[in-house]
Protein backbone atom coordinates (compact mmCIF):
# COMPACT_ATOMS: atom_id res chain seq x y z
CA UNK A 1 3.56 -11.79 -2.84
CA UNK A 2 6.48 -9.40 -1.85
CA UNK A 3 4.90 -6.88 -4.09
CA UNK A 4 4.76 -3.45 -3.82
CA UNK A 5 1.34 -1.46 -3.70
CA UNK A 6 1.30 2.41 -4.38
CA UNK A 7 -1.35 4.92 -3.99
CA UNK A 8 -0.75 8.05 -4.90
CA UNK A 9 -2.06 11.74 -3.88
CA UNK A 10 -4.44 13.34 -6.67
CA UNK A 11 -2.36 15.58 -9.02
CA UNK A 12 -5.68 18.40 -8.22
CA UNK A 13 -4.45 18.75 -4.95
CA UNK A 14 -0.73 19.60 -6.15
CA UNK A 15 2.97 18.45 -4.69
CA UNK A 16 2.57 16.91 -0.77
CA UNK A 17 5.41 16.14 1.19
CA UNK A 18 4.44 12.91 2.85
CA UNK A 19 7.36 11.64 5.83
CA UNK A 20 7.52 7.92 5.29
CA UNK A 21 9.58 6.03 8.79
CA UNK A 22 11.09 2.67 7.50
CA UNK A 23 10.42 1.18 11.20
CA UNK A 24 7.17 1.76 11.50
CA UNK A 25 5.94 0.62 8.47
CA UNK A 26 7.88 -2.23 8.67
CA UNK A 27 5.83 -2.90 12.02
CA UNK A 28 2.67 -2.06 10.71
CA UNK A 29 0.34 -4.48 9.35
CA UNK A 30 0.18 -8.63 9.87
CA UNK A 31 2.43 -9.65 7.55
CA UNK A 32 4.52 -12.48 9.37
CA UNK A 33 6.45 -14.15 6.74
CA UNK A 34 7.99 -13.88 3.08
CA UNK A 35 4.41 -14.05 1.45
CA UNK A 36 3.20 -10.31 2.08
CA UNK A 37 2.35 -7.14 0.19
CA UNK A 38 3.14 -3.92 1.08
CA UNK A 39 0.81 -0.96 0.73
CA UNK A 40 2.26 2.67 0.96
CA UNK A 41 0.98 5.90 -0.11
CA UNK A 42 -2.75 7.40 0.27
CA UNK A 43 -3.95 4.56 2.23
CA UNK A 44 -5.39 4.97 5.80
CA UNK A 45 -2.60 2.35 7.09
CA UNK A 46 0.16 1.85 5.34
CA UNK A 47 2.21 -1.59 5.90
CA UNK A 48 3.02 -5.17 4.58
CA UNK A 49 -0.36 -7.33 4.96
CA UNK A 50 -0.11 -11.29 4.53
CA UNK A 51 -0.84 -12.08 1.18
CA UNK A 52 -3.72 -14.74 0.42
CA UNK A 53 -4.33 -16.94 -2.59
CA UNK A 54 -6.85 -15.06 -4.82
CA UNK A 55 -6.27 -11.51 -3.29
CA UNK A 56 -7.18 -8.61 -5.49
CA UNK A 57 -6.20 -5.73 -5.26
CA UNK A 58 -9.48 -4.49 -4.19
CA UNK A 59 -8.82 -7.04 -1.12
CA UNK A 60 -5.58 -5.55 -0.45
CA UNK A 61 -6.62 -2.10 -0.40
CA UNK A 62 -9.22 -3.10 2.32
CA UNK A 63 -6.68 -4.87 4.36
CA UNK A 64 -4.80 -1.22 4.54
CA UNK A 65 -8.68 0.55 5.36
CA UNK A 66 -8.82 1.61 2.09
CA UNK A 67 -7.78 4.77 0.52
CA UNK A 68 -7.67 8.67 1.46
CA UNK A 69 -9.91 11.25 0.32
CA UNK A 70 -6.66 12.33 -1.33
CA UNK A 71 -6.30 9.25 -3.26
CA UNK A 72 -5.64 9.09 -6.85
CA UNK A 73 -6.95 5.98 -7.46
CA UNK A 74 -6.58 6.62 -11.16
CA UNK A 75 -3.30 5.93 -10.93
CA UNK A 76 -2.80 3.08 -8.32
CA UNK A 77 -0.07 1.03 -9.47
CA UNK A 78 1.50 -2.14 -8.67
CA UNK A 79 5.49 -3.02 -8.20
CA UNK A 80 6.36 -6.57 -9.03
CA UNK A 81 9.02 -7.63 -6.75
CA UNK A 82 11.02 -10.10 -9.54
CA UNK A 83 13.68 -11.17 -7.12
């Protein structure tokens, strides 16, 4: 939990500027505690999601509607929060 999910765009497509806004992220998703993971990048809805015992990341991608057409999904990666 408190991890970081990252998506990014396929390297094919070449550089995109995506705008990310802090407050609406931080409003997106159901994530109503400490335990949550935070999806950003070529998802369909970026945002922190309640994390549940057992998730995979497969289950977490779903939780943000899965991934663009854009996706890289090659390269997903995960940041460990170690705090």
């Amino acid at each position: 939990s408190e991890d970081t999910v990252f998506v990014p765009v396929s390297p094919l497509l070449g550089n995109v500027q995506i705008d990310f806004d802090a407050q609406t992220l931080s409003a997106t998703g159901d994530a109503s505690d400490n335990s949550a993971i935070t999806m950003l990048g070529e998802v369909h809805n970026p945002g922190s999601f309640s994390f549940k015992e057992n998730m995979t990341l497969l289950d977490a991608l779903m939780r943000a509607e899965g991934v663009t057409r854009y996706a890289d999904v090659t390269k997903i990666r995960v940041i460990v929060d170690k705090t």
